[in-house]
C-alpha atoms as a PDB file:
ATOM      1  CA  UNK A   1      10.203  15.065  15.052  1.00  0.00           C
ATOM      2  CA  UNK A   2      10.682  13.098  11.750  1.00  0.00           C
ATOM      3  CA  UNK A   3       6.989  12.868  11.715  1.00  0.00           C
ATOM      4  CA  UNK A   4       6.231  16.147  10.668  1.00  0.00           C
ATOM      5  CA  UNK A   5       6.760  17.066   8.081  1.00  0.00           C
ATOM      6  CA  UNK A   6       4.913  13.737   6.713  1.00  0.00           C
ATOM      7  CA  UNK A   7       2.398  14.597   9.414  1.00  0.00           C
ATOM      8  CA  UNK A   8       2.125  18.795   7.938  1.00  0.00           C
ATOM      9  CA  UNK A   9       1.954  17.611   4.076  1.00  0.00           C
ATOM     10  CA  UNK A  10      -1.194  14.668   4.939  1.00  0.00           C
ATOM     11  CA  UNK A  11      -2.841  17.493   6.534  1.00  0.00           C
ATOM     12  CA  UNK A  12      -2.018  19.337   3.701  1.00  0.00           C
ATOM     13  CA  UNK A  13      -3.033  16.992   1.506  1.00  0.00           C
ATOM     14  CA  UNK A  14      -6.320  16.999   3.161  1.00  0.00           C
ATOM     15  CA  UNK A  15      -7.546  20.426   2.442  1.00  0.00           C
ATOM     16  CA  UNK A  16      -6.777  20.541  -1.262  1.00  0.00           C
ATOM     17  CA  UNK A  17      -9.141  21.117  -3.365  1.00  0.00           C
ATOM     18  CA  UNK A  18     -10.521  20.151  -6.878  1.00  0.00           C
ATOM     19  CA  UNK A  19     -10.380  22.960  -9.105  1.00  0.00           C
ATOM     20  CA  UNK A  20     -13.124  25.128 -10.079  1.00  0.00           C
ATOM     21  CA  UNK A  21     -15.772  24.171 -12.979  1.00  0.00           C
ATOM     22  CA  UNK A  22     -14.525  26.899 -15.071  1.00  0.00           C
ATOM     23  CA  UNK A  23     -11.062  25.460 -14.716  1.00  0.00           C
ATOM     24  CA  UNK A  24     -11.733  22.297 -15.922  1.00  0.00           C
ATOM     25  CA  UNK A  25     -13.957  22.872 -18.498  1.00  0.00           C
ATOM     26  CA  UNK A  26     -11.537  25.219 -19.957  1.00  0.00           C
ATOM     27  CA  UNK A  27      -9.105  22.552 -22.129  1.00  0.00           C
ATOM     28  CA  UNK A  28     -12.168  21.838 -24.405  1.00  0.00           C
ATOM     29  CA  UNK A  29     -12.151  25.209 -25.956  1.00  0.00           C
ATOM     30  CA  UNK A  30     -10.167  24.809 -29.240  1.00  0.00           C
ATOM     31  CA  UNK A  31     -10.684  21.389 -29.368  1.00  0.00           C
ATOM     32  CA  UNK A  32     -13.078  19.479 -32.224  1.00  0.00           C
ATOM     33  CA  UNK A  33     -16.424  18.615 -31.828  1.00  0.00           C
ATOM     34  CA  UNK A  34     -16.020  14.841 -31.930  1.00  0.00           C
ATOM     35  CA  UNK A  35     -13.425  14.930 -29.068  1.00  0.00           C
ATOM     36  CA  UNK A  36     -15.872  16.545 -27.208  1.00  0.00           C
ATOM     37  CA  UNK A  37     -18.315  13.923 -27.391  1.00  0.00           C
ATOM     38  CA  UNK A  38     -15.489  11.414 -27.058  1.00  0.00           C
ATOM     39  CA  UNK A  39     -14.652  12.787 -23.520  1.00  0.00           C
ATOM     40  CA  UNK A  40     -18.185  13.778 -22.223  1.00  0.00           C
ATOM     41  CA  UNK A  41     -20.357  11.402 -24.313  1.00  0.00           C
ATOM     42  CA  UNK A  42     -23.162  12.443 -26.371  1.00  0.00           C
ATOM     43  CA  UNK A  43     -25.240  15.723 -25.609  1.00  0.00           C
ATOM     44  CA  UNK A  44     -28.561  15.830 -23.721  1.00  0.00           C
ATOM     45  CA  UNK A  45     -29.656  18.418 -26.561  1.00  0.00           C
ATOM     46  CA  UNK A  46     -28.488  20.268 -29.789  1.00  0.00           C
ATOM     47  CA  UNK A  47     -29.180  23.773 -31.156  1.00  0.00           C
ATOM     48  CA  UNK A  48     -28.037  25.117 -34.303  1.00  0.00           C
ATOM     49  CA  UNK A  49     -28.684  28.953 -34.704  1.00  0.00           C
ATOM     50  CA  UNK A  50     -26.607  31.668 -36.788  1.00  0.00           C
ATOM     51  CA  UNK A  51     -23.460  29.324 -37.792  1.00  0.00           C
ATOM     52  CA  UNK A  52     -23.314  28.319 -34.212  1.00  0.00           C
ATOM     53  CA  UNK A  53     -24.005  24.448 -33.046  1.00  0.00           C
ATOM     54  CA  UNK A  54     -24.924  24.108 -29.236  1.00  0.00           C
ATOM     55  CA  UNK A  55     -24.462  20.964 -27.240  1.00  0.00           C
ATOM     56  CA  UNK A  56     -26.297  20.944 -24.208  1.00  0.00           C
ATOM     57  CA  UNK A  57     -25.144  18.400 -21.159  1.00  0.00           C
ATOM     58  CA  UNK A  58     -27.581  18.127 -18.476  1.00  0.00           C
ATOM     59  CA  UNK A  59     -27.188  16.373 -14.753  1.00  0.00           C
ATOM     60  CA  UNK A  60     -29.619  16.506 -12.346  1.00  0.00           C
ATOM     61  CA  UNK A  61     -29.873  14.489  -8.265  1.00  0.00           C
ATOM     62  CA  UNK A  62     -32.043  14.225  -5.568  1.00  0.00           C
ATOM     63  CA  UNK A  63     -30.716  13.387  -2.119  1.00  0.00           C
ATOM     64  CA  UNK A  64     -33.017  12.358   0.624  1.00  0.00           C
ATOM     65  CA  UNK A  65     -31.863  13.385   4.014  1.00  0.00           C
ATOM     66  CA  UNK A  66     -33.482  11.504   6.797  1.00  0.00           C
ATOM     67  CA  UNK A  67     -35.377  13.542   9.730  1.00  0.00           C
ATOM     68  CA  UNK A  68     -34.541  13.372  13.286  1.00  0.00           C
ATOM     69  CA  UNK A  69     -35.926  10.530  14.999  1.00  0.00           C
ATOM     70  CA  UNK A  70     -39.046  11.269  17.757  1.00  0.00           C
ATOM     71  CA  UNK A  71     -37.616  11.908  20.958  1.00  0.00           C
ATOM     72  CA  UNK A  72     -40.899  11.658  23.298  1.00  0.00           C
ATOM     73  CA  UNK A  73     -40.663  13.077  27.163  1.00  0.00           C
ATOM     74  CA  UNK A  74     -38.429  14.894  29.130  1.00  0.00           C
ATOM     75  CA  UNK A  75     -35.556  15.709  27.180  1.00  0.00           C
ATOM     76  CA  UNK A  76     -37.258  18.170  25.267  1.00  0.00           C
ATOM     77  CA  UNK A  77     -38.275  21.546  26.741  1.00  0.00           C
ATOM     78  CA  UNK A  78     -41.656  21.640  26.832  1.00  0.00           C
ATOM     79  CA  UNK A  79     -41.665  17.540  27.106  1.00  0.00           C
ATOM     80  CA  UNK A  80     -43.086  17.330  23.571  1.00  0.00           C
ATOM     81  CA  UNK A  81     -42.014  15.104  20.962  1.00  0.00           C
ATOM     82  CA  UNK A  82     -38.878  16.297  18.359  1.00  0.00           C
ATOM     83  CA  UNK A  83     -39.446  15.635  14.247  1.00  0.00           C
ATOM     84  CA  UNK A  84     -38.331  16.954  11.414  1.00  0.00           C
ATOM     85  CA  UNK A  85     -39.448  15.782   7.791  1.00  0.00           C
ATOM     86  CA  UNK A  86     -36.552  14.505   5.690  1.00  0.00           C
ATOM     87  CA  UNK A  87     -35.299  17.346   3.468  1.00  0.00           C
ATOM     88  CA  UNK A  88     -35.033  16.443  -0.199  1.00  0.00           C
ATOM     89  CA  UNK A  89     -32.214  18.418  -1.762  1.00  0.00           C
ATOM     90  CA  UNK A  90     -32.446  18.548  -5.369  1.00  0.00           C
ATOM     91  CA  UNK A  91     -29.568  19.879  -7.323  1.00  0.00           C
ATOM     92  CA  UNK A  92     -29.037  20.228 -11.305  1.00  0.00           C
ATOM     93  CA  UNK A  93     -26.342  21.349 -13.651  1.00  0.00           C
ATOM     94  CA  UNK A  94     -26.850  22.672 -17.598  1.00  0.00           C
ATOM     95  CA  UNK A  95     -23.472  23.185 -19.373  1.00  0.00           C
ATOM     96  CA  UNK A  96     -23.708  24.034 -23.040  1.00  0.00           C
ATOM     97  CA  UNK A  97     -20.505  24.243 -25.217  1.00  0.00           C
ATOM     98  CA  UNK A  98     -20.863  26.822 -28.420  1.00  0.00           C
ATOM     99  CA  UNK A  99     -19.554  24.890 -31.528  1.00  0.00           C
ATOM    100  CA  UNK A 100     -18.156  27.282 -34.523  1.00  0.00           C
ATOM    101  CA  UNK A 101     -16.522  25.746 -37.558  1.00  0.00           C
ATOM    102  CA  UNK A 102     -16.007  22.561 -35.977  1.00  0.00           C
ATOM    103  CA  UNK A 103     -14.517  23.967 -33.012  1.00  0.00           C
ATOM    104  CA  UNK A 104     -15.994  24.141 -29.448  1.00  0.00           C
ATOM    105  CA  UNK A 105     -15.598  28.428 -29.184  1.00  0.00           C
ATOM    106  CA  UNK A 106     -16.655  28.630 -25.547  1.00  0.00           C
ATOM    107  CA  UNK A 107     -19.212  27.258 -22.956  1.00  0.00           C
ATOM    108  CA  UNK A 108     -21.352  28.588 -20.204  1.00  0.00           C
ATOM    109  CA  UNK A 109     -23.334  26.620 -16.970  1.00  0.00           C
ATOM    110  CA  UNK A 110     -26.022  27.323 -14.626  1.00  0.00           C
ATOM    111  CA  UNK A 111     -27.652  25.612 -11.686  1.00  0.00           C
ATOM    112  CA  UNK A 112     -27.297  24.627  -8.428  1.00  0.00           C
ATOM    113  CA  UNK A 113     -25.237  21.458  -8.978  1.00  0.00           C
ATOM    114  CA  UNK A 114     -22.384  22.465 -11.236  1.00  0.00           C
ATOM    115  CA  UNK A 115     -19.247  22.022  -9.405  1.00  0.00           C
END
């Protein structure tokens, strides 16, 4: 019995999650353009258009995951040989923080791999 509750809160514990992108991203807005950089290092790209600067952060990965092995002979249906191809999962993430008067004024992000 006096393992449970410890027991309950690792379980606990082990289906938390991180918080959203939007959540986390959220605490720059307000904050100066050089802290910015100071906490996410310097931007892939930069736009300046209508008073507005743009700083563009970029991150993209490719994973490899192996096929199935060949498994020759009876265990298969028909007795013919299993394969798959590896499967190549690529995955990129653009965010791009809107700069006004010094001040980052809002962000937005797109892809695949923004999490």
């Amino acid at each position: 019995m006096r393992w449970l509750v410890p027991g309950m809160l690792l379980l606990l514990a082990a289906c938390a999650q991180e918080p959203p992108l939007e959540t986390r991203l959220q605490p720059f807005v307000g904050q100066s353009e050089a802290a910015l950089v100071g906490a996410l290092g310097v931007p892939s790209a930069t736009y300046e258009t209508g008073g507005t600067r743009f700083l563009q952060y970029e991150e993209r990965s490719t994973t490899v995951y192996p096929g199935d092995p060949f498994w020759p002979g009876p265990y298969r249906r028909f007795g013919g040989p299993i394969y798959s191809p590896p499967l190549v999962v690529a995955r990129a993430c653009s965010i791009t923080f809107g700069v006004r008067e010094g001040r980052v004024s809002g962000f937005t992000f797109r892809g695949n791999g923004c999490r």
